[in-house]
N, C-alpha and C. Protein backbone atom coordinates (compact mmCIF):
# COMPACT_ATOMS: atom_id res chain seq x y z
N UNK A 1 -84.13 137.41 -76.62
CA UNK A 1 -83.67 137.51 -75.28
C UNK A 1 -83.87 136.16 -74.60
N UNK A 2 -82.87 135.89 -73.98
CA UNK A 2 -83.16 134.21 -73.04
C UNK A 2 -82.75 135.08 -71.59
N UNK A 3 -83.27 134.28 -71.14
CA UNK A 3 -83.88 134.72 -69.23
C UNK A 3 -83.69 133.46 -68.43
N UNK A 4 -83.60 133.12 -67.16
CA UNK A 4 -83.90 132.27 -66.44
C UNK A 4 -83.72 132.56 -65.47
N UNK A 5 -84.17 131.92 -64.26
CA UNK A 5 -84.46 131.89 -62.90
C UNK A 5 -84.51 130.70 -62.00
N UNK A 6 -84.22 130.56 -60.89
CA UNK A 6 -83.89 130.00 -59.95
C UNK A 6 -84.33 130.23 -58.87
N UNK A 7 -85.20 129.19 -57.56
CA UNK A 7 -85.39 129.58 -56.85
C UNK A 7 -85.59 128.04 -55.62
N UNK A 8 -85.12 128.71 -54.64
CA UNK A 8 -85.38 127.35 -53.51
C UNK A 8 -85.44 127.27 -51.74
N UNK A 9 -86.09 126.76 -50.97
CA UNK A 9 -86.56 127.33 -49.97
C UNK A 9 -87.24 126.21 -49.34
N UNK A 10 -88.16 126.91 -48.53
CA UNK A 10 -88.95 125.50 -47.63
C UNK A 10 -89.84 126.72 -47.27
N UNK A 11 -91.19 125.50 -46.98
CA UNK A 11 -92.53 126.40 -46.60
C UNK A 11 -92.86 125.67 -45.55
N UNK A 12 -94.32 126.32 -45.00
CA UNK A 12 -94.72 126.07 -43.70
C UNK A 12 -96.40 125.34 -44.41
N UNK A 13 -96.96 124.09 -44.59
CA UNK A 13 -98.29 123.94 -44.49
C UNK A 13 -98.85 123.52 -43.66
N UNK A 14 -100.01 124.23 -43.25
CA UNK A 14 -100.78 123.49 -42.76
C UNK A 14 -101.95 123.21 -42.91
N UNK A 15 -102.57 122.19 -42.87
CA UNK A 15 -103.89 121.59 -43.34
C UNK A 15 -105.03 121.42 -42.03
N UNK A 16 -106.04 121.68 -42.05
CA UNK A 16 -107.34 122.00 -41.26
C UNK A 16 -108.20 120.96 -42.01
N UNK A 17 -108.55 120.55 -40.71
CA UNK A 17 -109.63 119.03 -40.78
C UNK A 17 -110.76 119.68 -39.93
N UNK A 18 -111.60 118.76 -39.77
CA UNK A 18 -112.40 118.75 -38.59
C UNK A 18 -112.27 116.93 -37.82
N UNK A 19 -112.42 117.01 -36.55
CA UNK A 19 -112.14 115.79 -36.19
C UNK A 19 -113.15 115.85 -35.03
N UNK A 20 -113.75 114.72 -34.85
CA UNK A 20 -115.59 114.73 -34.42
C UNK A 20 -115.88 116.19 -33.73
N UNK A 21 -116.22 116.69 -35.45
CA UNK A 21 -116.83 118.37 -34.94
C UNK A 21 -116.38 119.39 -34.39
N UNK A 22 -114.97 118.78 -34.40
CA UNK A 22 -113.97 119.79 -33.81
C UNK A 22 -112.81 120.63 -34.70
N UNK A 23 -112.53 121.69 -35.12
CA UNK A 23 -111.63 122.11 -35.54
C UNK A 23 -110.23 121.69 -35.43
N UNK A 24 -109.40 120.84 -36.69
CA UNK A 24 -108.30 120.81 -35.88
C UNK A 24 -107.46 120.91 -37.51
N UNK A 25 -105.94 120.73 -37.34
CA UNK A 25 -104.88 120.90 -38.22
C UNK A 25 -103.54 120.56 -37.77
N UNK A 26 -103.06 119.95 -39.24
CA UNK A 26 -101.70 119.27 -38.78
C UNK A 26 -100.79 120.09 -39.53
N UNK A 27 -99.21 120.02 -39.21
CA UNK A 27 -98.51 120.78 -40.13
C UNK A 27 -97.02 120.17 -40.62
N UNK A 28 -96.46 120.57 -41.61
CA UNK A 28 -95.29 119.78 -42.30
C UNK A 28 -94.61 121.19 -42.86
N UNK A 29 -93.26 120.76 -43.14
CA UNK A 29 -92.39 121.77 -43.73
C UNK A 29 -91.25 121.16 -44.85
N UNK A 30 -92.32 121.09 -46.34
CA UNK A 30 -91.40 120.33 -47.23
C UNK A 30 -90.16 121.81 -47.97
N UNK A 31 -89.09 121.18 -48.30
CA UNK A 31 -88.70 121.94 -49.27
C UNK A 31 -88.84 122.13 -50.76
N UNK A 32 -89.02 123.13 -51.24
CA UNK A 32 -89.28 123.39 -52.41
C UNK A 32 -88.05 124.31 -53.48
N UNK A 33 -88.30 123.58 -54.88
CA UNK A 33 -87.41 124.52 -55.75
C UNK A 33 -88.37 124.92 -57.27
N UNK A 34 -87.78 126.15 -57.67
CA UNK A 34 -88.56 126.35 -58.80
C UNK A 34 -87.50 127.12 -59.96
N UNK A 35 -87.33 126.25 -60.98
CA UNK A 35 -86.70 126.68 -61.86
C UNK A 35 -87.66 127.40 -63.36
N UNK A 36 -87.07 128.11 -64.19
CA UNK A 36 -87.61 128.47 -65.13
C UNK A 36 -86.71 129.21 -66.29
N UNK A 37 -86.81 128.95 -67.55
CA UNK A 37 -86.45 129.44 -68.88
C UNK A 37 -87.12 130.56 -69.59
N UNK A 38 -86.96 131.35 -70.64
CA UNK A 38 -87.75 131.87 -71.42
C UNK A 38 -86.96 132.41 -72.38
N UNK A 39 -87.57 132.46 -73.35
CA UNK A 39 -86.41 132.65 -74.76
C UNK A 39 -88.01 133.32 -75.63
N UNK A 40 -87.97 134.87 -75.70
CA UNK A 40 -88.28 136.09 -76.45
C UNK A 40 -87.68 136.35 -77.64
N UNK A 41 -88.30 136.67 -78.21
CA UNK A 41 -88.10 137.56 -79.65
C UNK A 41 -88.84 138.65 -79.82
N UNK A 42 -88.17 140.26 -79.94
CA UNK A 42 -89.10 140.99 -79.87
C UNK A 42 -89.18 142.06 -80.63
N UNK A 43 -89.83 142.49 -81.86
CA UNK A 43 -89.09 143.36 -83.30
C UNK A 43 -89.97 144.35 -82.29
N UNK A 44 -88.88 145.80 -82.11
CA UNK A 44 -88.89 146.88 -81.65
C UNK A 44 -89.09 147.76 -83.23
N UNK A 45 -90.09 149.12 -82.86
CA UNK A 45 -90.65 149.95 -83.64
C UNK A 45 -91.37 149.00 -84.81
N UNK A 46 -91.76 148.15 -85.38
CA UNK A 46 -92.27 147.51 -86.07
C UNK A 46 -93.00 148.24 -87.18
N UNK A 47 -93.71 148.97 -86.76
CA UNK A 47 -94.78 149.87 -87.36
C UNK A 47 -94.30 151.46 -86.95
N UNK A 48 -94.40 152.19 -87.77
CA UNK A 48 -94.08 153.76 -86.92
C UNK A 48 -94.70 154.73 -87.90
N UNK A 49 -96.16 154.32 -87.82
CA UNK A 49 -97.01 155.29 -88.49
C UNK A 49 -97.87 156.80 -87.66
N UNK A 50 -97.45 157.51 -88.38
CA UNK A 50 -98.26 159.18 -87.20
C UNK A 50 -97.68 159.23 -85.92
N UNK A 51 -96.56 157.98 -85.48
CA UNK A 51 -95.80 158.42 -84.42
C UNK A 51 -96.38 156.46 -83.91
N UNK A 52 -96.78 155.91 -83.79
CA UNK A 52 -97.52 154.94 -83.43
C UNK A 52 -96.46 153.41 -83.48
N UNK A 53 -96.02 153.63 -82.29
CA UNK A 53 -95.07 152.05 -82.36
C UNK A 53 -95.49 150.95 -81.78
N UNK A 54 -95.32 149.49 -82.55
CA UNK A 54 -95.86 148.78 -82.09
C UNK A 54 -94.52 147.72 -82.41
N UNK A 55 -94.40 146.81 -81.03
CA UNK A 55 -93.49 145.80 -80.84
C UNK A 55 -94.49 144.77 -81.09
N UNK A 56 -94.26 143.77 -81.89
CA UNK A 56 -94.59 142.37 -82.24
C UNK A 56 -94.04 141.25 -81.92
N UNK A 57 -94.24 140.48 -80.56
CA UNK A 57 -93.43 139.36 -79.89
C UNK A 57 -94.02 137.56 -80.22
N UNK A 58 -93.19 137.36 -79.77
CA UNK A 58 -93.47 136.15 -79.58
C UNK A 58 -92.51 135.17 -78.86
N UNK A 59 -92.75 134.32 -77.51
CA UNK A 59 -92.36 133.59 -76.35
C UNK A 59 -92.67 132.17 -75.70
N UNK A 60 -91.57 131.91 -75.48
CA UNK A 60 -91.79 130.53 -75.19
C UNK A 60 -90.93 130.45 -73.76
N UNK A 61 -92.04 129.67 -72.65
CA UNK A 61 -91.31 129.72 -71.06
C UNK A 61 -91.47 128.32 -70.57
N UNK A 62 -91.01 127.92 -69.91
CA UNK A 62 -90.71 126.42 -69.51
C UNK A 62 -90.47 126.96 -67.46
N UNK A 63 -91.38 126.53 -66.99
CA UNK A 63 -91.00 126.42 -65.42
C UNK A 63 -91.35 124.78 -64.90
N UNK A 64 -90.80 124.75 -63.72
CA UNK A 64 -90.96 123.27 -62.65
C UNK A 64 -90.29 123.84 -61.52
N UNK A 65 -92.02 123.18 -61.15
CA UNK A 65 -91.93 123.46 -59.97
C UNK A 65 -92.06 122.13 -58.80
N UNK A 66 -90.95 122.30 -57.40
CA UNK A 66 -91.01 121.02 -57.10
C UNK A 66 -91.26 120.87 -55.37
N UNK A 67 -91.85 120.18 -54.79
CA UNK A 67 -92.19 120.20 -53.29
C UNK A 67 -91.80 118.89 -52.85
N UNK A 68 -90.72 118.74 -52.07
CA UNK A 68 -90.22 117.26 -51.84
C UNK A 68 -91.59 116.67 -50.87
N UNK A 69 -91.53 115.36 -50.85
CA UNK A 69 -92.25 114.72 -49.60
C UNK A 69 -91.97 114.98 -48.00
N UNK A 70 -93.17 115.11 -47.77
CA UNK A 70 -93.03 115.56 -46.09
C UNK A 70 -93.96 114.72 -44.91
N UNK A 71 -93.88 114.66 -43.83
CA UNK A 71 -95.02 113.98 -43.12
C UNK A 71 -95.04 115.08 -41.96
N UNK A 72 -96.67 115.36 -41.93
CA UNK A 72 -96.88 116.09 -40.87
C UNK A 72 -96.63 115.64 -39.43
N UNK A 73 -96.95 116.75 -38.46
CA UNK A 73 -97.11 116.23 -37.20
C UNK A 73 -98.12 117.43 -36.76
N UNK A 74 -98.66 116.67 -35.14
CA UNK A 74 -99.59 117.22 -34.63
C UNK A 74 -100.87 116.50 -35.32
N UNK A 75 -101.98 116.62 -34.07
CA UNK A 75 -103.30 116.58 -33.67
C UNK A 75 -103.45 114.77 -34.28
N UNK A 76 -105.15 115.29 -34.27
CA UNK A 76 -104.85 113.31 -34.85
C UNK A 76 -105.05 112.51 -35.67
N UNK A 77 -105.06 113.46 -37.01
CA UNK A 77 -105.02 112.95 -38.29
C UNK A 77 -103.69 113.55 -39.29
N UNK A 78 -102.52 113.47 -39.00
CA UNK A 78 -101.25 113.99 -39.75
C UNK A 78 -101.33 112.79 -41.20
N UNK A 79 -100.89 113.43 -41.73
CA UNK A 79 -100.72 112.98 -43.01
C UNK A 79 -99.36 112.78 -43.58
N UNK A 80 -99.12 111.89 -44.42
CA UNK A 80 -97.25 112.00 -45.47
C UNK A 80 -98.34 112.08 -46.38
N UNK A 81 -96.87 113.59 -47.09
CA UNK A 81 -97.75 113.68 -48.58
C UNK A 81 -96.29 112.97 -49.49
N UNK A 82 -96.51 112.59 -50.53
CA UNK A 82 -95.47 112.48 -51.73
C UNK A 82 -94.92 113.57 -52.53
N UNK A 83 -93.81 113.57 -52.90
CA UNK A 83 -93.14 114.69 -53.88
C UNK A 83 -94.17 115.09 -54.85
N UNK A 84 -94.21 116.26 -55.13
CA UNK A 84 -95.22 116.89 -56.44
C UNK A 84 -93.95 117.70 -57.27
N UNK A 85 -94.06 117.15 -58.57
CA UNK A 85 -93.57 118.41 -59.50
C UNK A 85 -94.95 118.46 -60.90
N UNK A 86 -94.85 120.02 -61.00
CA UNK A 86 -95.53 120.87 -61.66
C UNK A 86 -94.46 120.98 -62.92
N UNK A 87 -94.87 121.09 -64.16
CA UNK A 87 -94.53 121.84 -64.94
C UNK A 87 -95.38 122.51 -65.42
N UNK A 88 -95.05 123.57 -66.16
CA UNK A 88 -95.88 124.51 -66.83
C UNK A 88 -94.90 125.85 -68.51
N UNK A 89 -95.03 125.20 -69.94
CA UNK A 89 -94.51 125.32 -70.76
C UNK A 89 -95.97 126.15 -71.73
N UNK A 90 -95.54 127.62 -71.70
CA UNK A 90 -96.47 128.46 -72.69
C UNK A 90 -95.49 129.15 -73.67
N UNK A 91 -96.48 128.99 -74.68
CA UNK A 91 -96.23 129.80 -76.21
C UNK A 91 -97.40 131.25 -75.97
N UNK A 92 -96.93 132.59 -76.33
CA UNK A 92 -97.20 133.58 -75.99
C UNK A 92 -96.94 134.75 -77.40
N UNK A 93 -98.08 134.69 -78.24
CA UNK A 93 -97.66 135.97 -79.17
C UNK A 93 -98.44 137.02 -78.98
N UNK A 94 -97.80 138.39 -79.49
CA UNK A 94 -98.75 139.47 -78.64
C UNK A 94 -97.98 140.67 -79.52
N UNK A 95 -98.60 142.19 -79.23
CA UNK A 95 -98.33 143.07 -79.46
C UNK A 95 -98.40 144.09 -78.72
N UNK A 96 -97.27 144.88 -78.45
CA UNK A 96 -96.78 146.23 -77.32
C UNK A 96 -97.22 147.22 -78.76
N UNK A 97 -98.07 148.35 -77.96
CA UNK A 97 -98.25 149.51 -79.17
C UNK A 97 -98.12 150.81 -77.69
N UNK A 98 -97.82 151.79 -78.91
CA UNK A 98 -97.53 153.33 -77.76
C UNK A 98 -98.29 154.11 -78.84
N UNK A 99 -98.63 154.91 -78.45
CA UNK A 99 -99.13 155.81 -79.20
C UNK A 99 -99.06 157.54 -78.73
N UNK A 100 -97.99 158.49 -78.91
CA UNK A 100 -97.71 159.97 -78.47
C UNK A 100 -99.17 160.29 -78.16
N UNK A 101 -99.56 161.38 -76.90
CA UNK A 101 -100.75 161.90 -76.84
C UNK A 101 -100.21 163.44 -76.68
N UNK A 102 -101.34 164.12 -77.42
CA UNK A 102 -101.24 165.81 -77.41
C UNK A 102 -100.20 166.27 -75.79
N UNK A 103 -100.06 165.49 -74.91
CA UNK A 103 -99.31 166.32 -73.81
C UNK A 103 -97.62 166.61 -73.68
N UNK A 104 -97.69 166.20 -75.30
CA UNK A 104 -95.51 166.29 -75.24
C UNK A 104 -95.46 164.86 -75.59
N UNK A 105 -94.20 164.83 -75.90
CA UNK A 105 -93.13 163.88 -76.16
C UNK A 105 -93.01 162.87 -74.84
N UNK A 106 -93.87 163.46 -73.88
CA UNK A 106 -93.28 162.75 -72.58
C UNK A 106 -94.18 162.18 -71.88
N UNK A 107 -95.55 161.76 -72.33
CA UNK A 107 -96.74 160.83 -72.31
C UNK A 107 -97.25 159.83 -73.54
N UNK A 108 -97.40 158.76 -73.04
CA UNK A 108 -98.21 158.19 -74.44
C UNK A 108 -99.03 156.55 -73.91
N UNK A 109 -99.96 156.98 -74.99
CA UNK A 109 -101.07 155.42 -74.82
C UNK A 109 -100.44 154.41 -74.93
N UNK A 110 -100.54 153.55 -74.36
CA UNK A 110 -100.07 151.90 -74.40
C UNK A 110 -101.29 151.21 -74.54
N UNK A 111 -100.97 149.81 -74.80
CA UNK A 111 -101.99 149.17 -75.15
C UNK A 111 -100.74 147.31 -75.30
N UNK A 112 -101.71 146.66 -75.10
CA UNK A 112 -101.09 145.12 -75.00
C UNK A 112 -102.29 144.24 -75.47
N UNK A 113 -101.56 143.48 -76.31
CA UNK A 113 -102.89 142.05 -76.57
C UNK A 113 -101.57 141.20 -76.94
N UNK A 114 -102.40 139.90 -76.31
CA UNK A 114 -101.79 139.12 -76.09
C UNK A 114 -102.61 137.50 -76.36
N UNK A 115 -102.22 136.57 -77.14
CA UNK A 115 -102.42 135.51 -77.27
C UNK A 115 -101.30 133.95 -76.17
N UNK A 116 -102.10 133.39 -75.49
CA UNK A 116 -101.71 132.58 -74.93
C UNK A 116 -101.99 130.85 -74.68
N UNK A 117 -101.04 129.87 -74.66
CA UNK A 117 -101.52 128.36 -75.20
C UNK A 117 -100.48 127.86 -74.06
N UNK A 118 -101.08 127.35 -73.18
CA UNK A 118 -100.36 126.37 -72.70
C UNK A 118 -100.40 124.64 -72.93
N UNK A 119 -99.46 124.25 -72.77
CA UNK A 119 -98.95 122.77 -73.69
C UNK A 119 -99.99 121.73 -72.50
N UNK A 120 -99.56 122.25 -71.29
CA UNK A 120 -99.91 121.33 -70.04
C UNK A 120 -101.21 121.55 -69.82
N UNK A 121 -102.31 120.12 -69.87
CA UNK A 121 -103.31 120.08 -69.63
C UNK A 121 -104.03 120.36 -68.17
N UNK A 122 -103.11 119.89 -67.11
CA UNK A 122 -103.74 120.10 -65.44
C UNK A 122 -102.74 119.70 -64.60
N UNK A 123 -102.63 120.20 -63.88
CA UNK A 123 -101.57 119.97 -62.41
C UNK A 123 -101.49 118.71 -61.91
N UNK A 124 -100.18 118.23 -61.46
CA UNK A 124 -99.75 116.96 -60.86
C UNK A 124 -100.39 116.72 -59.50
N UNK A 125 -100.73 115.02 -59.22
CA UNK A 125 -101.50 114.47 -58.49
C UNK A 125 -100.90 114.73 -57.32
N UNK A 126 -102.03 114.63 -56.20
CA UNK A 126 -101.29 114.70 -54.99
C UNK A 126 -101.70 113.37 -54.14
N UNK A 127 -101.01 112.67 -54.03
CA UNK A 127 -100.87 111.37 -52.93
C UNK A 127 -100.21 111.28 -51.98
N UNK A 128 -100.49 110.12 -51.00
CA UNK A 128 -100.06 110.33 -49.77
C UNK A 128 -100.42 109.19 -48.71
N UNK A 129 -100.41 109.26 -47.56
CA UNK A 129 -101.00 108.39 -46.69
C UNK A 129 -101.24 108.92 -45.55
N UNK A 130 -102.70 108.71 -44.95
CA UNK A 130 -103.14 108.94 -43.62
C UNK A 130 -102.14 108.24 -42.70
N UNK A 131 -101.54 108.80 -42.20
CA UNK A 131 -100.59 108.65 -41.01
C UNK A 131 -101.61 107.70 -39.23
N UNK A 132 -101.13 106.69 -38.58
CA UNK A 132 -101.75 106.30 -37.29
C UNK A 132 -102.49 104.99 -37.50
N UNK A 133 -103.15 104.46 -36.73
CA UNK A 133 -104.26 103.70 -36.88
C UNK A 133 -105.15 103.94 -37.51
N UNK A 134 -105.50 102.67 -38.94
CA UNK A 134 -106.75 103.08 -39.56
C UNK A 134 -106.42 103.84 -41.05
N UNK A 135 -105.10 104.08 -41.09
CA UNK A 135 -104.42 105.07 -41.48
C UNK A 135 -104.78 104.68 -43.50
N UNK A 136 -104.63 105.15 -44.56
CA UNK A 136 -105.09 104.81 -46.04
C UNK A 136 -104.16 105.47 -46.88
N UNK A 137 -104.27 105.04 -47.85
CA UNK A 137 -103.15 105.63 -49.05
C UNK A 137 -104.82 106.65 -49.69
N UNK A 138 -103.88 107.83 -50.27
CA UNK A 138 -105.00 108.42 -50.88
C UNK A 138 -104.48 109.05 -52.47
N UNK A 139 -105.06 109.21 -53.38
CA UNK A 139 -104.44 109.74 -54.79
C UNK A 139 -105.06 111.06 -55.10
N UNK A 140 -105.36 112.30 -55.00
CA UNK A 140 -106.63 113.29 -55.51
C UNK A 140 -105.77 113.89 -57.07
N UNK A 141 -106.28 113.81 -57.97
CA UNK A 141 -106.24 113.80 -59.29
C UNK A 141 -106.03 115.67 -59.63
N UNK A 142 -105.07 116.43 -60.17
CA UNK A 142 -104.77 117.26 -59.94
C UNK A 142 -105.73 118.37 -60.78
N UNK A 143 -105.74 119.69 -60.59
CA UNK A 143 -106.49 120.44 -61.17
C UNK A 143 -106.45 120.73 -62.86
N UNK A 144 -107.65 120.70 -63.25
CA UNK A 144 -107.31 121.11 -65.12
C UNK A 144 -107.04 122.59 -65.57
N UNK A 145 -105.92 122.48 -66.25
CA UNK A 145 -105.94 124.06 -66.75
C UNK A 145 -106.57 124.71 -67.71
N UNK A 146 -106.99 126.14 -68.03
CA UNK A 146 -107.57 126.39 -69.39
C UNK A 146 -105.97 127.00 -70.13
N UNK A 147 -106.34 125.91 -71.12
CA UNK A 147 -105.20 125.87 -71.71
C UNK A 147 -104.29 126.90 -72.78
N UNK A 148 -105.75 127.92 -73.40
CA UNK A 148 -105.96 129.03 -73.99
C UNK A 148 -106.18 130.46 -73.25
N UNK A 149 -106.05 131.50 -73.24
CA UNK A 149 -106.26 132.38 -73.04
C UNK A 149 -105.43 133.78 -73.80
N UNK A 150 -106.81 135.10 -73.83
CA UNK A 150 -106.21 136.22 -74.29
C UNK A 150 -106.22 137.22 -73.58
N UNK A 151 -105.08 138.06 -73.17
CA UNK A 151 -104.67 138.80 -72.49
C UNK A 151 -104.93 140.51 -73.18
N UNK A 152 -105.70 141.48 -72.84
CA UNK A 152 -105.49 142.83 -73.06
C UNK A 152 -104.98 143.74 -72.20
N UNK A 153 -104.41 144.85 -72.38
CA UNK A 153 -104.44 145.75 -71.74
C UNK A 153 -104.44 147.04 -72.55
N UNK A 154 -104.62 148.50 -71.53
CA UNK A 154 -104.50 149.68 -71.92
C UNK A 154 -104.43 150.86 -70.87
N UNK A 155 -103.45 151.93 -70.89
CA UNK A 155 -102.60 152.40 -70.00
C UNK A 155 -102.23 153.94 -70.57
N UNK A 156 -101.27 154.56 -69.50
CA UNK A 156 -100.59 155.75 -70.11
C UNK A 156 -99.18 155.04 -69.81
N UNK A 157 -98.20 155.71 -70.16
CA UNK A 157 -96.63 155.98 -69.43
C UNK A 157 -96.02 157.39 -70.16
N UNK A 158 -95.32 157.84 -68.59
CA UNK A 158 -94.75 159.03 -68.91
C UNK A 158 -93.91 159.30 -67.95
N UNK A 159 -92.77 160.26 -68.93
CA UNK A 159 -91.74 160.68 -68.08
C UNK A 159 -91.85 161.65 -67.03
N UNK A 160 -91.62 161.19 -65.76
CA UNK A 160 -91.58 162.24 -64.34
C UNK A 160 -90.89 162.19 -63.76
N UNK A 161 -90.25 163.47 -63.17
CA UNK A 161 -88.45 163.11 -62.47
C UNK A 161 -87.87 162.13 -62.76
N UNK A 162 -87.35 162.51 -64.17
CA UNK A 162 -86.42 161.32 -64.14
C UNK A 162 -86.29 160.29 -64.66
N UNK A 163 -87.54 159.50 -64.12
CA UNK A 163 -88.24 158.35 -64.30
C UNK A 163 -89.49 157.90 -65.40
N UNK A 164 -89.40 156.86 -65.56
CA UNK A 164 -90.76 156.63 -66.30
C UNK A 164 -91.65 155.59 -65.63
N UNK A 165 -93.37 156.17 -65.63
CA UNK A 165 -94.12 155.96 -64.67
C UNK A 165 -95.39 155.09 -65.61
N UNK A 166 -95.76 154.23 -65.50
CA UNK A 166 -96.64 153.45 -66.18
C UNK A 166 -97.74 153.09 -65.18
N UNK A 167 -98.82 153.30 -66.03
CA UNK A 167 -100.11 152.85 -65.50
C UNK A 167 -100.89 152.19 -66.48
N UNK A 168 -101.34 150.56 -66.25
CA UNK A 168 -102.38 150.05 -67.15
C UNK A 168 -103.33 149.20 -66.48
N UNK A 169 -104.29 149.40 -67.10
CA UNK A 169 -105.52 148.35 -66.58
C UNK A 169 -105.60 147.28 -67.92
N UNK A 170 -105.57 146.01 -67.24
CA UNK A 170 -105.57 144.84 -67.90
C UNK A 170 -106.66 143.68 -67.94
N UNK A 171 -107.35 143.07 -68.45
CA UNK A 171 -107.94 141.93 -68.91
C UNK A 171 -107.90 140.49 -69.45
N UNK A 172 -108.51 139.47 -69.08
CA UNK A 172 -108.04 138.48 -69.75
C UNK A 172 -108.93 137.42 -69.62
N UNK A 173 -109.25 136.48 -70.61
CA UNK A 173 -110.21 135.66 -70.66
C UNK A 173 -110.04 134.65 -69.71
N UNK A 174 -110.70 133.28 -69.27
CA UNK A 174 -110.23 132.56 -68.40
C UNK A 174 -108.96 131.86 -68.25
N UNK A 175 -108.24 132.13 -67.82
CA UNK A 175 -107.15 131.56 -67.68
C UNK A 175 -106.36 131.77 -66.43
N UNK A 176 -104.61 131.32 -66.13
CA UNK A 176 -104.25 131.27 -65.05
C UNK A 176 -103.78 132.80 -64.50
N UNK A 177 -104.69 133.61 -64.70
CA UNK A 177 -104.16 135.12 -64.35
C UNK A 177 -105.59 135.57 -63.85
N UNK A 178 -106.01 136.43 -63.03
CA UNK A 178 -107.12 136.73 -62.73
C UNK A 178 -107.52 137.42 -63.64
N UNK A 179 -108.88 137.77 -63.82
CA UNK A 179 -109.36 138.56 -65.26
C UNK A 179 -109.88 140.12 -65.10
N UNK A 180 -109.46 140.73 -64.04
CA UNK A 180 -109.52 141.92 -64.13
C UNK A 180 -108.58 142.62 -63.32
N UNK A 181 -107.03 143.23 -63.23
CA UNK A 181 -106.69 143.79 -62.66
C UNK A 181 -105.55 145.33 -63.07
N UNK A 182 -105.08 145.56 -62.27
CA UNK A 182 -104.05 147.33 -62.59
C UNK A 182 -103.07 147.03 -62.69
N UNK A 183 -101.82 147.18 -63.06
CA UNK A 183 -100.93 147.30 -62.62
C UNK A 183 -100.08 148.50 -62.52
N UNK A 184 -98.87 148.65 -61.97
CA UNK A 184 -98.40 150.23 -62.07
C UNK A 184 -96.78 150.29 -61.70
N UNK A 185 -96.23 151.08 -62.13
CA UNK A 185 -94.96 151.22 -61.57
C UNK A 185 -93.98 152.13 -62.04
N UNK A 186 -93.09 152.58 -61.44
CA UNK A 186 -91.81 153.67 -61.46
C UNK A 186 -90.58 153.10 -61.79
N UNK A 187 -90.06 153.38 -62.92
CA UNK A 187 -88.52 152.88 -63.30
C UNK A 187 -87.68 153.89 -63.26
N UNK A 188 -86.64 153.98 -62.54
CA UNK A 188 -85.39 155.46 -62.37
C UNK A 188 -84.50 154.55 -62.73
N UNK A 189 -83.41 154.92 -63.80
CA UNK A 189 -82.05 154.26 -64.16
C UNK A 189 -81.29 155.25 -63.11
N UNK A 190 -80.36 154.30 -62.45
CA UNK A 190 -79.33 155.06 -61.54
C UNK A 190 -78.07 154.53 -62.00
């Protein structure tokens, strides 16, 4: 399966200083775009032992992401920042398993593990210049990523009106996903 996406817009930042002991903040409105690829492979029923299916994948995604240069205004330290682009390119192999439970044909265990490697070591620099009198060029060196991480989960899904209703609780070692959360949701074909 190949996928992609598109996206573009403008945001609102604003940045909070203190300026002699005083609370203050300037603000800018760069535009931003974010493109992205992904090209899946995914052997459906793989295994179909005692009823027990398991999909065996493997993925590769390519995004960039981009924030043109902007210069704030307001209070009395505004800033110009410089253009930032992000990329971010992961390899992703993993396994989807279901497993029928005693309640019918129309519930069953899920389960997800997942292996993950990203190519990109840490996020693009952010530079700029203090804006006014006094004013400085500045460079701050961008954040490092963990470049590895493994992803689990385990869940029900089942058919209800209609629909099919999934519930899983998920895990994952350090990486760019938080490491403990749910997810859930209702699919109706209309």
């Amino acid at each position: 399966m190949l996928s992609g996406y598109y996206q573009w817009g403008s945001t609102v930042v604003a940045r909070g200083y203190f300026n002699a002991g005083n609370a203050a903040s300037s603000t800018g409105s760069p535009d931003t775009n974010i493109w992205a690829l992904r090209a899946r492979l995914e052997w459906d029923d793989f295994a179909d032992r005692a009823g027990l299916r398991l999909n065996p994948y493997g993925e590769v995604s390519y995004a960039r992401a981009n924030m043109d240069a902007y210069s704030e205004a307001g209070r009395a330290f505004p800033a110009h920042f410089d253009s930032r682009t992000d990329d971010a390119t992961d390899l992703r192999i993993g396994v989807h398993g279901a497993y029928p439970l005693a309640l019918g044909n129309r519930t069953a265990l899920i389960g997800l593990a997942e292996g993950v490697h990203r190519f990109q070591g840490e996020a693009s620099a952010v530079s700029g210049k203090l804006l006014g009198p006094g004013g400085f060029s500045f460079n701050f060196d961008g954040p490092s990523y963990d470049q590895n991480w493994f992803r689990a989960g385990i869940g029900v899904e089942s058919t209800i009106a209609g629909g099919k209703a999934f519930f899983m609780v998920n895990g994952a070692t350090r990486g760019e996903t938080p490491s403990v959360w749910v997810s859930a949701r209702y699919q109706l074909a209309f």
